[in-house]
C-alpha atoms as a PDB file:
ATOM      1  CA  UNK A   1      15.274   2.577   4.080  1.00  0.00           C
ATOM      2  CA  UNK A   2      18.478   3.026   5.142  1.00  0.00           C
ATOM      3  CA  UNK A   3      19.868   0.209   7.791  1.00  0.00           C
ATOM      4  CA  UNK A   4      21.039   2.790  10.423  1.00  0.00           C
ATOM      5  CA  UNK A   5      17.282   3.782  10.470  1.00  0.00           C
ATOM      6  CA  UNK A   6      16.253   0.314  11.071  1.00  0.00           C
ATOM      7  CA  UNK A   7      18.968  -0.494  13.452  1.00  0.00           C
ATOM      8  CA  UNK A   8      17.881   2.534  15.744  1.00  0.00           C
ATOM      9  CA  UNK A   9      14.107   1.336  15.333  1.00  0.00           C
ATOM     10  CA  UNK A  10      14.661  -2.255  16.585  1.00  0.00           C
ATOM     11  CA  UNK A  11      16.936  -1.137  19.472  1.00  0.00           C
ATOM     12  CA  UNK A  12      14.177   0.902  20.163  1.00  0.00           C
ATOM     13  CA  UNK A  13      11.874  -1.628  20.068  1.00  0.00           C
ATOM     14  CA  UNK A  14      13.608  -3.971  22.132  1.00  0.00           C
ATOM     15  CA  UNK A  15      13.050  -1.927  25.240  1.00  0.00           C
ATOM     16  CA  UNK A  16       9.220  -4.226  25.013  1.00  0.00           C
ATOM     17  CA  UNK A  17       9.941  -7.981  26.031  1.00  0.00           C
ATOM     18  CA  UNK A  18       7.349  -8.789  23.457  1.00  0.00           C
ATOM     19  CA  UNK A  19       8.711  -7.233  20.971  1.00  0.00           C
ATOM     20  CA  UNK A  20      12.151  -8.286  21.683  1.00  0.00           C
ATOM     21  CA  UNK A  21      11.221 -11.955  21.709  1.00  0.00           C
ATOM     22  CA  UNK A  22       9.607 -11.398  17.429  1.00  0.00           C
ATOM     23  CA  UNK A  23      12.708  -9.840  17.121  1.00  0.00           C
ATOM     24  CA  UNK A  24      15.124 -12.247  18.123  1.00  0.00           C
ATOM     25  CA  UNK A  25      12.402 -14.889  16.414  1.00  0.00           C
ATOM     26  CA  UNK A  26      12.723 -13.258  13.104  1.00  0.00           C
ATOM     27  CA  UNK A  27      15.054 -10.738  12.797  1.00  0.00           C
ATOM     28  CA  UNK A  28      15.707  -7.442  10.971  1.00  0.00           C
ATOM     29  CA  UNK A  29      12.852  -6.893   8.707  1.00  0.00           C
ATOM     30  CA  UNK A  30      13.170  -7.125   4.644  1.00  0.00           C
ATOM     31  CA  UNK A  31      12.093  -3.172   4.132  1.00  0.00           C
ATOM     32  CA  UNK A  32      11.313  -2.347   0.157  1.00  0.00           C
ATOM     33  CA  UNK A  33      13.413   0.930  -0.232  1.00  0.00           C
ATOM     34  CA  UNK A  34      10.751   2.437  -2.625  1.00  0.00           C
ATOM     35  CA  UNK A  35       9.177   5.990  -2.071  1.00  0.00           C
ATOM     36  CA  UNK A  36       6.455   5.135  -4.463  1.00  0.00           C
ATOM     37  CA  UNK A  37       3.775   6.706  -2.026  1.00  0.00           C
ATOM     38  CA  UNK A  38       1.508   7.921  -4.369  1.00  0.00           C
ATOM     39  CA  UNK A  39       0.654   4.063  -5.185  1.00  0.00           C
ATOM     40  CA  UNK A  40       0.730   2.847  -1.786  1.00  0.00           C
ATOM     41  CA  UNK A  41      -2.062   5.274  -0.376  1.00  0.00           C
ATOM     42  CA  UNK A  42      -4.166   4.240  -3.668  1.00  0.00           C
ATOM     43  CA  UNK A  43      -3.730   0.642  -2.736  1.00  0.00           C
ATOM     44  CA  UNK A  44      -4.643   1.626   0.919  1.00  0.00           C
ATOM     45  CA  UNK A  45      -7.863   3.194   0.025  1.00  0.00           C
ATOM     46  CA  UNK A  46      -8.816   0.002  -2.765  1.00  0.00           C
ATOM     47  CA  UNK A  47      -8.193  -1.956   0.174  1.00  0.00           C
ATOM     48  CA  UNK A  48      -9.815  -0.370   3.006  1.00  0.00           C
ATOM     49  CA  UNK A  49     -13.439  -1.163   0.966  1.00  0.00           C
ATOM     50  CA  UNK A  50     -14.142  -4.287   1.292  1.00  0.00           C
ATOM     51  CA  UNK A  51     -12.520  -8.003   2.351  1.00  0.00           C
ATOM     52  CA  UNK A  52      -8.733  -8.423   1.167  1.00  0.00           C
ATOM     53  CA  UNK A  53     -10.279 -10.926  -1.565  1.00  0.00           C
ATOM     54  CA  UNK A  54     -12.683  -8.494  -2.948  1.00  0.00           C
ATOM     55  CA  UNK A  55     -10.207  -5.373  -3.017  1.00  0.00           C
ATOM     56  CA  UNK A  56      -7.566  -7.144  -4.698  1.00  0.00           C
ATOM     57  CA  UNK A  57      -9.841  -8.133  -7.545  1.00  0.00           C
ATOM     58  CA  UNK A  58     -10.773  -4.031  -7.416  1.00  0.00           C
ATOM     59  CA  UNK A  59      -7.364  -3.084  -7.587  1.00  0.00           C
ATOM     60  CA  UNK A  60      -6.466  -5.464  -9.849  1.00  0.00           C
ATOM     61  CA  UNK A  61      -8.979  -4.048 -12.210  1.00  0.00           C
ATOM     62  CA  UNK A  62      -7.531  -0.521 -10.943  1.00  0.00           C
ATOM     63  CA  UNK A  63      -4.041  -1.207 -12.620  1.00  0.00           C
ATOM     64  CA  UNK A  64      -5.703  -2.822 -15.576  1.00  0.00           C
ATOM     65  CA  UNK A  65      -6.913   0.628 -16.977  1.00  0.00           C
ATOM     66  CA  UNK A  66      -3.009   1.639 -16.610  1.00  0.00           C
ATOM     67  CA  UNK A  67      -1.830  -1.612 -18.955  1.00  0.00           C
ATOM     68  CA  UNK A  68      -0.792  -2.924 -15.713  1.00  0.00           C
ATOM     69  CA  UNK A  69       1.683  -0.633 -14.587  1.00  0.00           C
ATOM     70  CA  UNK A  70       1.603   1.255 -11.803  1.00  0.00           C
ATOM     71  CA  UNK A  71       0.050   4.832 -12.715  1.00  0.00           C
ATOM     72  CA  UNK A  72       1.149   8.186 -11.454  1.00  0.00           C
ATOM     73  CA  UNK A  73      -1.144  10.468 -10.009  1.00  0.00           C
ATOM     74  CA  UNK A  74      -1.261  12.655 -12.920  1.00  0.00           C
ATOM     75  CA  UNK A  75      -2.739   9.696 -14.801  1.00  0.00           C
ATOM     76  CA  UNK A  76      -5.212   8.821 -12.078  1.00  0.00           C
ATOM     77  CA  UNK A  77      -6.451  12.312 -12.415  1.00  0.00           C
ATOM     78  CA  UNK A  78      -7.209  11.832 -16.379  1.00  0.00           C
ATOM     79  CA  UNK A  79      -9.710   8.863 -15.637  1.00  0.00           C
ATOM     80  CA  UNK A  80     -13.434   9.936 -15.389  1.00  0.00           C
ATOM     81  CA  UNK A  81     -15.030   8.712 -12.110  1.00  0.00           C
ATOM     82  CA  UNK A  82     -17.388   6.852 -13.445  1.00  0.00           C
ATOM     83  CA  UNK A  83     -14.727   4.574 -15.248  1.00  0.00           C
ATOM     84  CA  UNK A  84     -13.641   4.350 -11.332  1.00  0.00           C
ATOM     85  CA  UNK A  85     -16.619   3.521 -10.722  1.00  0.00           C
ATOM     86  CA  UNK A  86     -17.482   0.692 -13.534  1.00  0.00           C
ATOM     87  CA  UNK A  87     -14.007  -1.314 -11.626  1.00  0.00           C
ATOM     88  CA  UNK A  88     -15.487  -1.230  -8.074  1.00  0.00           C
ATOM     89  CA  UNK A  89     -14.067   1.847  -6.455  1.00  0.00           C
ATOM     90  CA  UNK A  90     -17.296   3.245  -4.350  1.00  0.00           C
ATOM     91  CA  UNK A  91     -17.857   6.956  -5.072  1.00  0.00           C
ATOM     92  CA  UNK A  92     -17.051   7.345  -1.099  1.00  0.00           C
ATOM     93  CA  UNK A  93     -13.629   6.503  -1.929  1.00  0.00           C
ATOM     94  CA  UNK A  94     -13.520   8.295  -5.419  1.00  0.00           C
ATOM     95  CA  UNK A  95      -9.323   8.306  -5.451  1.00  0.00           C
ATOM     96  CA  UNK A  96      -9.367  11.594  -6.946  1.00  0.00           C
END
């Protein structure tokens, strides 16, 4: 993200005492410049099943069937649901 973006979000956010204070407390935040969204809203919907414990171990196994690499959608879409399924993923949050 690029820091002009961040600059104009934290003066921004400074207008809230509260939020002033965390920012004088701990500063600019570290923001990972990736776009890798795809990824991110998989890990959002491993995650919003169960504790943070449990849905780790289910994504985890999620990134096992991809050697442990992250996996682009197109290979998401190649794996039957019931392999999804065998991992942990709960057919109400079937990714694909």
């Amino acid at each position: 993200m690029k820091k002009a973006v961040i600059d104009n979000a934290l003066e921004h956010l400074r207008r809230d005492p509260k939020m002033e204070i965390l920012i004088d407390k701990f500063g600019s935040p570290n923001i990972n410049g990736r776009n890798d969204y795809f990824n991110a809203l998989s890990k959002s919907i491993i995650y919003q099943q169960l504790s943070g414990k449990a849905a780790k171990t289910i994504y985890n196994r999620f990134l096992g069937l991809f050697d442990n690499q992250l996996p682009k959608a197109e290979e998401v879409l190649k794996i039957d649901l019931s392999t999804l399924r065998s991992i942990g993923v709960s057919q109400k949050n079937q990714i694909t």
